[in-house]
PDB file of N, CA and C in Angstrom:
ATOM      1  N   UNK A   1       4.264  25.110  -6.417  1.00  0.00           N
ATOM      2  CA  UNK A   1       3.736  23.891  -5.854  1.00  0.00           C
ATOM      3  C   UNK A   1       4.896  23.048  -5.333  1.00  0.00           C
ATOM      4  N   UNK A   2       5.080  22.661  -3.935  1.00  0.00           N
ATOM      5  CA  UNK A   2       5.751  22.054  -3.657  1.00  0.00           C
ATOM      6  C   UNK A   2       6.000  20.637  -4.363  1.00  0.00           C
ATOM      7  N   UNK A   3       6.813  19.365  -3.960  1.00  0.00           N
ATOM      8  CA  UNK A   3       7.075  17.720  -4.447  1.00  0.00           C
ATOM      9  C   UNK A   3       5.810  17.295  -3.675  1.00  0.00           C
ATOM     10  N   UNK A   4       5.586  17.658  -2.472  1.00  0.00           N
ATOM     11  CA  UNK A   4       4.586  16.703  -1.872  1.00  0.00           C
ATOM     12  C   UNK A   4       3.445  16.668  -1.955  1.00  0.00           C
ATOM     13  N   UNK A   5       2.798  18.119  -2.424  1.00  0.00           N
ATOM     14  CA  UNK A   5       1.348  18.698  -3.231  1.00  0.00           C
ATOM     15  C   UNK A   5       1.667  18.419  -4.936  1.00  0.00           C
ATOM     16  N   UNK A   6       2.768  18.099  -5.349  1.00  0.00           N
ATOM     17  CA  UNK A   6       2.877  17.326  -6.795  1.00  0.00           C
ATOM     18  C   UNK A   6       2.387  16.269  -6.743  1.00  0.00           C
ATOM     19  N   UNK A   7       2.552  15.260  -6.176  1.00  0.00           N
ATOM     20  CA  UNK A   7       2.853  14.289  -5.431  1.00  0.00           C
ATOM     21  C   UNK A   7       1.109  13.212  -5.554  1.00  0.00           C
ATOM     22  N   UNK A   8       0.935  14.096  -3.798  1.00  0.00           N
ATOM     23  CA  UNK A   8      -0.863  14.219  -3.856  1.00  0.00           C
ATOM     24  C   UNK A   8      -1.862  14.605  -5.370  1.00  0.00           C
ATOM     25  N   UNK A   9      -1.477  15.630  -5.620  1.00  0.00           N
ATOM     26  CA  UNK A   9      -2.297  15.516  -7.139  1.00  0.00           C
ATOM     27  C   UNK A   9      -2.602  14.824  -7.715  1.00  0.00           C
ATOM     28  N   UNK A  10      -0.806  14.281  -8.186  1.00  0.00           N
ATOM     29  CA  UNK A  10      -0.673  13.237  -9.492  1.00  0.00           C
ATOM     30  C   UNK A  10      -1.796  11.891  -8.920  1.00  0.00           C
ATOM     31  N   UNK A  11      -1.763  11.454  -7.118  1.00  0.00           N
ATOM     32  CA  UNK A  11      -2.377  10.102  -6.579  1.00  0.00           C
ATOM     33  C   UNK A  11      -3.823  10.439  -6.968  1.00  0.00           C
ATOM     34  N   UNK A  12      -4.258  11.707  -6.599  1.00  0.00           N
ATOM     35  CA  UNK A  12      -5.785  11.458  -6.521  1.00  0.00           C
ATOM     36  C   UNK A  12      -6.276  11.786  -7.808  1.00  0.00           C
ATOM     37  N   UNK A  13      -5.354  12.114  -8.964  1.00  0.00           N
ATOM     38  CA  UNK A  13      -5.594  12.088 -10.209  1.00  0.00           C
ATOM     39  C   UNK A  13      -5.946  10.812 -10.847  1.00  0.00           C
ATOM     40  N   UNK A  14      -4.748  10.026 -10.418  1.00  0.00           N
ATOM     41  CA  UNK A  14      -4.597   8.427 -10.842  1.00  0.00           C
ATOM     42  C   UNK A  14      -5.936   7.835 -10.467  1.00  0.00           C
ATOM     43  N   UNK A  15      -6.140   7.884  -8.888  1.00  0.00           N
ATOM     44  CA  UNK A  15      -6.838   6.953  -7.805  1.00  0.00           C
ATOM     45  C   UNK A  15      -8.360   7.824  -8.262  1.00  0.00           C
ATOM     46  N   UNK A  16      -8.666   8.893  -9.199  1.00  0.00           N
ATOM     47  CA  UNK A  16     -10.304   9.175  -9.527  1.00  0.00           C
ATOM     48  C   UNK A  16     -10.860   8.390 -10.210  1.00  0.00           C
ATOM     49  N   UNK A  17     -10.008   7.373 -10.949  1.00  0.00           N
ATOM     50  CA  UNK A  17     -10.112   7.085 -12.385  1.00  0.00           C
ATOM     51  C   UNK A  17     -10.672   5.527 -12.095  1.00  0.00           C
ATOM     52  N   UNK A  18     -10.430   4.827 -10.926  1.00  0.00           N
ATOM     53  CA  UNK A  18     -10.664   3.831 -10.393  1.00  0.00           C
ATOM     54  C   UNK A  18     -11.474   3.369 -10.574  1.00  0.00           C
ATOM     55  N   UNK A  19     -11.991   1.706 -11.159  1.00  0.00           N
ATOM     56  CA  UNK A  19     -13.040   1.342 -11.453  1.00  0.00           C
ATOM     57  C   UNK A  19     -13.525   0.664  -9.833  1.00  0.00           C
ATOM     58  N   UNK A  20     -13.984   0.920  -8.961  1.00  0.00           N
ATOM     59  CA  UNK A  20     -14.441   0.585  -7.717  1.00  0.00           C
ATOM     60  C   UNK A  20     -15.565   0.134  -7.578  1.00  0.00           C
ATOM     61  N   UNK A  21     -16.288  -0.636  -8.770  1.00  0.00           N
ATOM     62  CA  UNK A  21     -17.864  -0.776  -8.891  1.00  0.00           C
ATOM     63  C   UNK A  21     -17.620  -2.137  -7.518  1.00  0.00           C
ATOM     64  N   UNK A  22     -16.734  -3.007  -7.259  1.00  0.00           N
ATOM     65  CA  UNK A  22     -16.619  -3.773  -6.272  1.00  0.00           C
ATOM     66  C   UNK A  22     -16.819  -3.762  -4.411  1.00  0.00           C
ATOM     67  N   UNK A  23     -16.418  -2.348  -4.651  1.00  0.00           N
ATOM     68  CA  UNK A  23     -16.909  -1.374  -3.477  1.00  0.00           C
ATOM     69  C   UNK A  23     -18.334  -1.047  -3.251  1.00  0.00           C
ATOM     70  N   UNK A  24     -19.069  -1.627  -2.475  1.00  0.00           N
ATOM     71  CA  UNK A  24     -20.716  -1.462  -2.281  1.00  0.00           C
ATOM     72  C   UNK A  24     -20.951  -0.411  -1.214  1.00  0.00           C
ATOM     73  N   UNK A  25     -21.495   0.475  -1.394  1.00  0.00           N
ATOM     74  CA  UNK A  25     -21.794   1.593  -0.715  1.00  0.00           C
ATOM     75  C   UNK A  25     -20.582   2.543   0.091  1.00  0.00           C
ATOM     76  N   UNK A  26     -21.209   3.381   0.932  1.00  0.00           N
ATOM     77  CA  UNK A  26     -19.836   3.994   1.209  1.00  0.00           C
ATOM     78  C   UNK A  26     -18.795   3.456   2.246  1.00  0.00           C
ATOM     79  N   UNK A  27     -17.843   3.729   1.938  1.00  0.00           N
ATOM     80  CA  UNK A  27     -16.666   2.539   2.483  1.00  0.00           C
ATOM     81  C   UNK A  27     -15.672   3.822   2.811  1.00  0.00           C
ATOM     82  N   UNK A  28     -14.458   3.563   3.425  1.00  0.00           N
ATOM     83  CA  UNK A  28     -13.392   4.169   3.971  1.00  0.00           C
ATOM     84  C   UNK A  28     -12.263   3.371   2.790  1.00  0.00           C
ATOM     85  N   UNK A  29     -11.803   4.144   2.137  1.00  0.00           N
ATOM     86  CA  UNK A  29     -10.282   3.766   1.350  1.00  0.00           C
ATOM     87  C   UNK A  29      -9.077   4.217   1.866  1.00  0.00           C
ATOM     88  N   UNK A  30      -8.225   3.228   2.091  1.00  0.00           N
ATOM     89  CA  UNK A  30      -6.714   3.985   3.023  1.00  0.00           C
ATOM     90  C   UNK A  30      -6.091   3.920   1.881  1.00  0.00           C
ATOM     91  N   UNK A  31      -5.538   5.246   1.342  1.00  0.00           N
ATOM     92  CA  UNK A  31      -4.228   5.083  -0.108  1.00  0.00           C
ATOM     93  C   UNK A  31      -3.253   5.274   0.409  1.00  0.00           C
ATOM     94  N   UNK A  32      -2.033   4.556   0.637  1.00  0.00           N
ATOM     95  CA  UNK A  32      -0.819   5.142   1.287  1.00  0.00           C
ATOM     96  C   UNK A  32       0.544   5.292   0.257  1.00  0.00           C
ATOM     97  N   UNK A  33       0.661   6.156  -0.317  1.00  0.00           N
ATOM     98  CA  UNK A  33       1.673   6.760  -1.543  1.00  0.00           C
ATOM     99  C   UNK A  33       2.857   6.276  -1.145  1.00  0.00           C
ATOM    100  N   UNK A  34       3.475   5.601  -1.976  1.00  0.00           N
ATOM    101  CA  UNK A  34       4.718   4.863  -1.438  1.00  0.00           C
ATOM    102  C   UNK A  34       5.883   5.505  -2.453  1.00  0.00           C
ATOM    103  N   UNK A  35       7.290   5.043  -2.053  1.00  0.00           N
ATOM    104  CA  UNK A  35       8.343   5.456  -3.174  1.00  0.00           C
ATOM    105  C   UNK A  35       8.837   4.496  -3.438  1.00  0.00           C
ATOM    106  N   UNK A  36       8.547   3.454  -4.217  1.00  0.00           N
ATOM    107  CA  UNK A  36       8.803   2.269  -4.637  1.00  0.00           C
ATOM    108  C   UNK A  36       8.771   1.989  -6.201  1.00  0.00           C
ATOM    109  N   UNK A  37       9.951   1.522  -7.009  1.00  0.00           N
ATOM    110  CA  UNK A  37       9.730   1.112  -8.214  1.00  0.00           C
ATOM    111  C   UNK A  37       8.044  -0.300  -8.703  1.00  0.00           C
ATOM    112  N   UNK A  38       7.902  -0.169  -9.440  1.00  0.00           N
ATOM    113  CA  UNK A  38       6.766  -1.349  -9.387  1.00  0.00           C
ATOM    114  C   UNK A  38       7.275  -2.593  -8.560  1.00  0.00           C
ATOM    115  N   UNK A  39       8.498  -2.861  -9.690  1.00  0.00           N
ATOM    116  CA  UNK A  39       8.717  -4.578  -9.382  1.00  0.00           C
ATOM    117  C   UNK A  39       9.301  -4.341  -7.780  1.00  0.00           C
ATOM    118  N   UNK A  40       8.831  -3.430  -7.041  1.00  0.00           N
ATOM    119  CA  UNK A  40       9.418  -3.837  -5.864  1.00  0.00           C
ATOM    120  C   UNK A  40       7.979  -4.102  -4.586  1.00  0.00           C
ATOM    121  N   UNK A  41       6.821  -2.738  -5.430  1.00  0.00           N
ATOM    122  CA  UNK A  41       5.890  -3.018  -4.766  1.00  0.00           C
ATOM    123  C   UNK A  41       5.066  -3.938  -5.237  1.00  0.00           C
ATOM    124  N   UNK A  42       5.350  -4.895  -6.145  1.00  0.00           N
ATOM    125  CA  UNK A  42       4.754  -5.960  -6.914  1.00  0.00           C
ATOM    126  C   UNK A  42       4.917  -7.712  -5.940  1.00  0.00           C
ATOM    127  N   UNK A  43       6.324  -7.040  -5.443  1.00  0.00           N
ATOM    128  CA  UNK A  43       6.981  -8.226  -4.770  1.00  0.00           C
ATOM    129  C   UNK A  43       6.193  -7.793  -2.904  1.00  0.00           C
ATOM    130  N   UNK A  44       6.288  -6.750  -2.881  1.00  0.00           N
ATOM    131  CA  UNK A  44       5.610  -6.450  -1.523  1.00  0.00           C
ATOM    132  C   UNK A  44       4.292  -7.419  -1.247  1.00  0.00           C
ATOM    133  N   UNK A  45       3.666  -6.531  -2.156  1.00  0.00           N
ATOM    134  CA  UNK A  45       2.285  -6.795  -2.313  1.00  0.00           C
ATOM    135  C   UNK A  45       1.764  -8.436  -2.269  1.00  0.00           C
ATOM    136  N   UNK A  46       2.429  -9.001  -3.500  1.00  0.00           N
ATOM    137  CA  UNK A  46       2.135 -10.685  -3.282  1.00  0.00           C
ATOM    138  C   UNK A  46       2.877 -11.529  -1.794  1.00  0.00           C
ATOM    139  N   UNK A  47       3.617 -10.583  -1.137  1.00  0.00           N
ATOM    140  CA  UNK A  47       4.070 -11.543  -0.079  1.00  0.00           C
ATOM    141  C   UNK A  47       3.253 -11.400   0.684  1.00  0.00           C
ATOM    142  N   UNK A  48       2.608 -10.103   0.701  1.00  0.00           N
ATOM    143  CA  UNK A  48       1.509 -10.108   2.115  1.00  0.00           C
ATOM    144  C   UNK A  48       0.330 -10.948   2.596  1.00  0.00           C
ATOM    145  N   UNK A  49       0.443 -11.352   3.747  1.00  0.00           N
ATOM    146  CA  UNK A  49      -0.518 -11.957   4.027  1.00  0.00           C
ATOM    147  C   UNK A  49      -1.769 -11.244   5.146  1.00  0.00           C
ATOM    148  N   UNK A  50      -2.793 -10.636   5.005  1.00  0.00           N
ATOM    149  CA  UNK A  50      -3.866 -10.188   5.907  1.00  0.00           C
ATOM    150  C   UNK A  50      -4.647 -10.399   6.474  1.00  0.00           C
ATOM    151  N   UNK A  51      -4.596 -11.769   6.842  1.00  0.00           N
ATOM    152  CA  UNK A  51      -4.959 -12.534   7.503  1.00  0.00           C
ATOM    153  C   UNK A  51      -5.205 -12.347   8.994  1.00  0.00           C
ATOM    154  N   UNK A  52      -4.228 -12.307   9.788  1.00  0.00           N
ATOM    155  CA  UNK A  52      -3.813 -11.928  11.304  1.00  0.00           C
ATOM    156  C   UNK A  52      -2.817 -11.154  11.499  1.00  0.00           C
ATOM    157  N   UNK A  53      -2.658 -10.812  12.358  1.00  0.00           N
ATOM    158  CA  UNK A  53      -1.559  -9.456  12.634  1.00  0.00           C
ATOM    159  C   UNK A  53       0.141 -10.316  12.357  1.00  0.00           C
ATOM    160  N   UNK A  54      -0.054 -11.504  13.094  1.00  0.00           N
ATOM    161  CA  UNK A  54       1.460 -12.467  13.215  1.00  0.00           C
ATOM    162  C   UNK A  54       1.392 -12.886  11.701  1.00  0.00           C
ATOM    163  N   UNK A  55       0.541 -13.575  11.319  1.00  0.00           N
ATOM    164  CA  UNK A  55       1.237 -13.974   9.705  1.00  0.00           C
ATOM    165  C   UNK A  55       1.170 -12.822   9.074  1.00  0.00           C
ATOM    166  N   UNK A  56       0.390 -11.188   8.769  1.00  0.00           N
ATOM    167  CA  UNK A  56       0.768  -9.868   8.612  1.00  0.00           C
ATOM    168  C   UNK A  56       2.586  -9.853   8.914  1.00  0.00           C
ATOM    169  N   UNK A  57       2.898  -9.780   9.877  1.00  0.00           N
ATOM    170  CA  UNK A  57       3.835  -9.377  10.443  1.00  0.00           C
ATOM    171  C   UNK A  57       5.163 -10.698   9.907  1.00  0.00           C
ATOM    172  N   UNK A  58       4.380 -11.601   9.456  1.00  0.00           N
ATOM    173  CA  UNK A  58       5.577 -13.101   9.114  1.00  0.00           C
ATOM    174  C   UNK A  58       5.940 -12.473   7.620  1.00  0.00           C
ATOM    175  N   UNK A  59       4.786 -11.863   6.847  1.00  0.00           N
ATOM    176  CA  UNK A  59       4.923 -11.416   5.396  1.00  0.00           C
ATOM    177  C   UNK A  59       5.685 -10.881   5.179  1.00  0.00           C
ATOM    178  N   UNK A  60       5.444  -9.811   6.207  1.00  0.00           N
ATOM    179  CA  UNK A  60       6.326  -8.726   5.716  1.00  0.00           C
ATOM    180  C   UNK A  60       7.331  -8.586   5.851  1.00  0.00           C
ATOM    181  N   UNK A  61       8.178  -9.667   6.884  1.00  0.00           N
ATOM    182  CA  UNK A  61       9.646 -10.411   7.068  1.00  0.00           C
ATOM    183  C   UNK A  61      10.434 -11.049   5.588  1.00  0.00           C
ATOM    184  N   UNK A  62       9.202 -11.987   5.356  1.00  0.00           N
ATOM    185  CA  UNK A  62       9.598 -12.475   3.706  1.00  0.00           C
ATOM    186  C   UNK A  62       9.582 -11.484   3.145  1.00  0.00           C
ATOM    187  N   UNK A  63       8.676 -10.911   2.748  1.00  0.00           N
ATOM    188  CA  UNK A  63       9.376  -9.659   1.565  1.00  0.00           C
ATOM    189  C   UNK A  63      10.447  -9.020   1.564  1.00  0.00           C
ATOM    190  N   UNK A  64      11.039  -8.482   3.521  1.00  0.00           N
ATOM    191  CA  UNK A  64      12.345  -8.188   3.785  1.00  0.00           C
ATOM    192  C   UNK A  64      13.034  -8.638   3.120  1.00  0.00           C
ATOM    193  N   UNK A  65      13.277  -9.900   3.402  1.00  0.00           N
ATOM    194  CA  UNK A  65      14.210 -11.003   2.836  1.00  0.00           C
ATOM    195  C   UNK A  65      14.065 -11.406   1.585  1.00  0.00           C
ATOM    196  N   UNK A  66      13.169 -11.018   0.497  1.00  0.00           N
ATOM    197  CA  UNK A  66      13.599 -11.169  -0.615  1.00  0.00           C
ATOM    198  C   UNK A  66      14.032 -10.104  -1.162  1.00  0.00           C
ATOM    199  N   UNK A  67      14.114  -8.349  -0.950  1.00  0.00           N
ATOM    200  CA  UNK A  67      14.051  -7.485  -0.914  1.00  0.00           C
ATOM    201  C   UNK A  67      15.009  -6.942   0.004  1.00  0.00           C
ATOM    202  N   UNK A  68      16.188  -7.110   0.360  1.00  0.00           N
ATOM    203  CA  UNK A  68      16.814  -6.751   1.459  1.00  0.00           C
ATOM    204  C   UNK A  68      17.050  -4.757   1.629  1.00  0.00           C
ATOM    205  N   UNK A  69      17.524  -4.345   0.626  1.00  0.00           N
ATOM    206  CA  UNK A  69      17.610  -2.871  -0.538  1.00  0.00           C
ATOM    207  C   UNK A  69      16.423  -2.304   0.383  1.00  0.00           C
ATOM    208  N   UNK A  70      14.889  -2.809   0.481  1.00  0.00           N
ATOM    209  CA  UNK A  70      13.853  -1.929   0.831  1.00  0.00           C
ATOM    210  C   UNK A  70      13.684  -2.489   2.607  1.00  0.00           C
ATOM    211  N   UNK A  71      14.322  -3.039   3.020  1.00  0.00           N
ATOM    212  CA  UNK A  71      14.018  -3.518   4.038  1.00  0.00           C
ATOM    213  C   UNK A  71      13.164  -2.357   5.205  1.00  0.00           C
ATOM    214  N   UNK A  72      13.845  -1.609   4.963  1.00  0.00           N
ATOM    215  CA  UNK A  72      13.717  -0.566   5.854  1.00  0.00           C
ATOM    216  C   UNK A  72      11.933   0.094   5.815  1.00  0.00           C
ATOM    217  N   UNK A  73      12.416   0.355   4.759  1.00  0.00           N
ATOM    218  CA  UNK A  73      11.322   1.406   3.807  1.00  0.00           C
ATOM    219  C   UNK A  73      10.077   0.170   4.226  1.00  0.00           C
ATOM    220  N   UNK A  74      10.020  -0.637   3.756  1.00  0.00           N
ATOM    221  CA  UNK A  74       9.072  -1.897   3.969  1.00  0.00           C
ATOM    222  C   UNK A  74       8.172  -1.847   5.073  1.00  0.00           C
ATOM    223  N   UNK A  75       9.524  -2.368   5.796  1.00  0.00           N
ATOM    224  CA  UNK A  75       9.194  -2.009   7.688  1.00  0.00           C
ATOM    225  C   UNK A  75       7.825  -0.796   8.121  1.00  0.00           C
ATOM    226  N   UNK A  76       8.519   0.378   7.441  1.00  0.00           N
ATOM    227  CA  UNK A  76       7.822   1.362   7.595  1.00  0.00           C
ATOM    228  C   UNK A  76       6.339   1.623   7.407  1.00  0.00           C
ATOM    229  N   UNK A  77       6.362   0.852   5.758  1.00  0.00           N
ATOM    230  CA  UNK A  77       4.468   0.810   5.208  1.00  0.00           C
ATOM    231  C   UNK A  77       4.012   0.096   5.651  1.00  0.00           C
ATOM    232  N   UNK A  78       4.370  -1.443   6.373  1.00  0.00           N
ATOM    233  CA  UNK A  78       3.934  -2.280   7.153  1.00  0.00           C
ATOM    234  C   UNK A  78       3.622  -1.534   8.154  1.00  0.00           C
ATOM    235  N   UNK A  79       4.315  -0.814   8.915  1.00  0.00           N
ATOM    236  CA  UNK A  79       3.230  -0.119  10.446  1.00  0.00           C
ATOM    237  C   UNK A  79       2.280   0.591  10.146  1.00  0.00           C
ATOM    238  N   UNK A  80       2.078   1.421   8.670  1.00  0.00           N
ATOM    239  CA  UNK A  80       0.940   2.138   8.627  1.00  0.00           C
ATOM    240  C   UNK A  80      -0.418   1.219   7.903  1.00  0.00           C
ATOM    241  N   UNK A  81      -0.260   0.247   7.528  1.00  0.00           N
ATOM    242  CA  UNK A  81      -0.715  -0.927   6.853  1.00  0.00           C
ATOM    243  C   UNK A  81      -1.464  -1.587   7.627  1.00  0.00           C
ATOM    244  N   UNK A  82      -0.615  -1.954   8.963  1.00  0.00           N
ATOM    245  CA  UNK A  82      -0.675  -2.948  10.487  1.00  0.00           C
ATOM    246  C   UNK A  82      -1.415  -1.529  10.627  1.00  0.00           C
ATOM    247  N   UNK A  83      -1.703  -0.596  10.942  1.00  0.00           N
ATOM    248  CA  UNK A  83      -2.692   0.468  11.650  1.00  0.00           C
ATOM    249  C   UNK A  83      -3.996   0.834  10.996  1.00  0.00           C
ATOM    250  N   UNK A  84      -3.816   0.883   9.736  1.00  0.00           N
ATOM    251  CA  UNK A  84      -5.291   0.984   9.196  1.00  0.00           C
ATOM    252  C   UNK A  84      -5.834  -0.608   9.044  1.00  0.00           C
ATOM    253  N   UNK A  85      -5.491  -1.627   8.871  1.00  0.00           N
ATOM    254  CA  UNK A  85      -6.167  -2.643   8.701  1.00  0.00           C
ATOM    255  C   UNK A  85      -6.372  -3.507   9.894  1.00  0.00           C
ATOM    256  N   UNK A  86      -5.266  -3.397  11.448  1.00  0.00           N
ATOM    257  CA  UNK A  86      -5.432  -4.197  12.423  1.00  0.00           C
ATOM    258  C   UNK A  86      -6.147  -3.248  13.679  1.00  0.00           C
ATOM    259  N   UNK A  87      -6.097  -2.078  13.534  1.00  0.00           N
ATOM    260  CA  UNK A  87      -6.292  -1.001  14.989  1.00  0.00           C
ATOM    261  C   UNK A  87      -7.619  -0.117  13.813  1.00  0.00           C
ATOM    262  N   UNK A  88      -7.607   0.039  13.102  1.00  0.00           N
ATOM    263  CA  UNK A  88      -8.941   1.108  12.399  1.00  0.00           C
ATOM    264  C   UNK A  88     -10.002   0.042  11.576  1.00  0.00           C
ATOM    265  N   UNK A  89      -9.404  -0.944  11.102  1.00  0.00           N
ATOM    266  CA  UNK A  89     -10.576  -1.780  10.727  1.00  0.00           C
ATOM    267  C   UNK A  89     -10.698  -1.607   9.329  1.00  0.00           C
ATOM    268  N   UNK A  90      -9.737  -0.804   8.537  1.00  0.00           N
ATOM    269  CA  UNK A  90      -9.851  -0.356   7.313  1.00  0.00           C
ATOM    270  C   UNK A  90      -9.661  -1.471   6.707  1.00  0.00           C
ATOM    271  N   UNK A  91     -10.851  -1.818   5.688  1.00  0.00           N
ATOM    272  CA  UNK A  91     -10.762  -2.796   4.357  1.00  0.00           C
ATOM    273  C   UNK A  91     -10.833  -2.790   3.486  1.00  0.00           C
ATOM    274  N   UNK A  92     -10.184  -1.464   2.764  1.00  0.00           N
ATOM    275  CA  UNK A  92      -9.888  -0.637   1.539  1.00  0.00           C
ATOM    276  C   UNK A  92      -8.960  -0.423   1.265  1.00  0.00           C
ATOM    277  N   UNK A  93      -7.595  -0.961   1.392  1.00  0.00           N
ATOM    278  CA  UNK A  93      -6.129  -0.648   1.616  1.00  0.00           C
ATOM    279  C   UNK A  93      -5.114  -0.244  -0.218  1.00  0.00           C
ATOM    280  N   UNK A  94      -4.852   0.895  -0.360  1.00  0.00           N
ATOM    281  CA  UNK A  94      -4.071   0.678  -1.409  1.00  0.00           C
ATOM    282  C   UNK A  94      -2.604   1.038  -1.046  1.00  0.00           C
ATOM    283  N   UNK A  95      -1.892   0.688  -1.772  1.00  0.00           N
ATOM    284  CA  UNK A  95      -0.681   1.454  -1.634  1.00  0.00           C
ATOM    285  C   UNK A  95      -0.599   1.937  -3.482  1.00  0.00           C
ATOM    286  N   UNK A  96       0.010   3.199  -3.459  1.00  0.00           N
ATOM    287  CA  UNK A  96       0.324   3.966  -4.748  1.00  0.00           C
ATOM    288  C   UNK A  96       1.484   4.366  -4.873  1.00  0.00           C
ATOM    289  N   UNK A  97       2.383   3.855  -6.380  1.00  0.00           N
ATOM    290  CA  UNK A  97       3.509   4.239  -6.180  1.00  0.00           C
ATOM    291  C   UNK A  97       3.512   5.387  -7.020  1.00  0.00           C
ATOM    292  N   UNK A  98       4.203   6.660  -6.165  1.00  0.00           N
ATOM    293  CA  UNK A  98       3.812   7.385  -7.244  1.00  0.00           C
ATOM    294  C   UNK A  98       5.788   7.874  -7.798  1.00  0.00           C
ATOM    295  N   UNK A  99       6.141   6.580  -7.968  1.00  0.00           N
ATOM    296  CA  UNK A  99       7.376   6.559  -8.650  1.00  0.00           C
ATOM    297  C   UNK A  99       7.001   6.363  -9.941  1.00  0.00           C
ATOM    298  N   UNK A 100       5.866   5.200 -10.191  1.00  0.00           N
ATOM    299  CA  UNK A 100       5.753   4.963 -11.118  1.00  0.00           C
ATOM    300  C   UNK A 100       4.606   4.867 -11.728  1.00  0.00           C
ATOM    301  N   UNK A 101       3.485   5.523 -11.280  1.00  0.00           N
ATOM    302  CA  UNK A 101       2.442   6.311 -11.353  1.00  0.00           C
ATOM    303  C   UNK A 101       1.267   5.145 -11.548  1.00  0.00           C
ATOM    304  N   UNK A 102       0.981   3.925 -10.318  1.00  0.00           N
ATOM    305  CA  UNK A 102       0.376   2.832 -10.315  1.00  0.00           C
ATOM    306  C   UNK A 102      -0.152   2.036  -9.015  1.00  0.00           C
ATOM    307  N   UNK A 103      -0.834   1.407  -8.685  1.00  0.00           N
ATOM    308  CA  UNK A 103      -1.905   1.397  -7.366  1.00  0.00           C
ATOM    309  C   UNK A 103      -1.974  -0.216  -7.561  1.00  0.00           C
ATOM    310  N   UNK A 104      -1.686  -0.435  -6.047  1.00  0.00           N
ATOM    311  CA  UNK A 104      -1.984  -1.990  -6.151  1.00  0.00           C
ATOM    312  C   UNK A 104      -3.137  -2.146  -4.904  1.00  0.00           C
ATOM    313  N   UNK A 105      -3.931  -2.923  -4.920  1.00  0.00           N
ATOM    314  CA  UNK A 105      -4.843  -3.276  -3.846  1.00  0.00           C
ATOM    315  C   UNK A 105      -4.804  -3.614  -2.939  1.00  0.00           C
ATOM    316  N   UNK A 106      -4.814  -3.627  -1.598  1.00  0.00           N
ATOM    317  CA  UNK A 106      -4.429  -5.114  -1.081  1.00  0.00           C
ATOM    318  C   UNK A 106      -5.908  -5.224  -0.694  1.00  0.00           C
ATOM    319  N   UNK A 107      -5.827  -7.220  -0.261  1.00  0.00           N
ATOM    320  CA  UNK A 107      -6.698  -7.922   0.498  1.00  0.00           C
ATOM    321  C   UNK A 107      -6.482  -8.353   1.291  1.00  0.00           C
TER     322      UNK A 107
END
């Protein structure tokens, strides 16, 4: 078994277990597996704003900047983030770290 079919397993192992009773009928969930310690996607996560694409896009500047180390990496989940929630309409968004084997929501 390859790292990246390890990987996938371990998420949809984690992400079965999900209490989703908040979720009303069938819905589209975007999980996007990240490589992030918690306290980093902890700090992601509360900076974001999902609101509009520009304060989206202002958030995820602040988190840069408190976070300089992930800047990059950041950048990156923000475009797939900015694509399922501003261009697909997705309003199920998780990110999963599977560094540290834990799922944060966004809204």
């Amino acid at each position: 078994m390859t790292d990246q079919q390890a990987y996938k397993q371990q998420a949809c192992s984690t992400l079965m277990h999900l209490p989703l009773e908040h979720i009303s009928g069938p819905a589209e969930i975007y999980v996007l597996a990240v490589d992030l310690p918690s306290s980093a996607m902890d700090t992601f996560v509360q900076c974001l704003e999902m609101g509009t694409e520009d304060e989206f896009n202002k958030s995820v500047a602040n988190a840069a900047s408190r976070l300089p180390e992930h800047k990059k990496y950041f950048h990156t989940i923000a475009k797939r983030i900015c694509e399922a929630n501003f261009q697909k309409k997705v309003t199920n968004i998780m990110l999963y770290s599977y560094k540290d084997n834990i799922y944060k929501q966004l809204s």
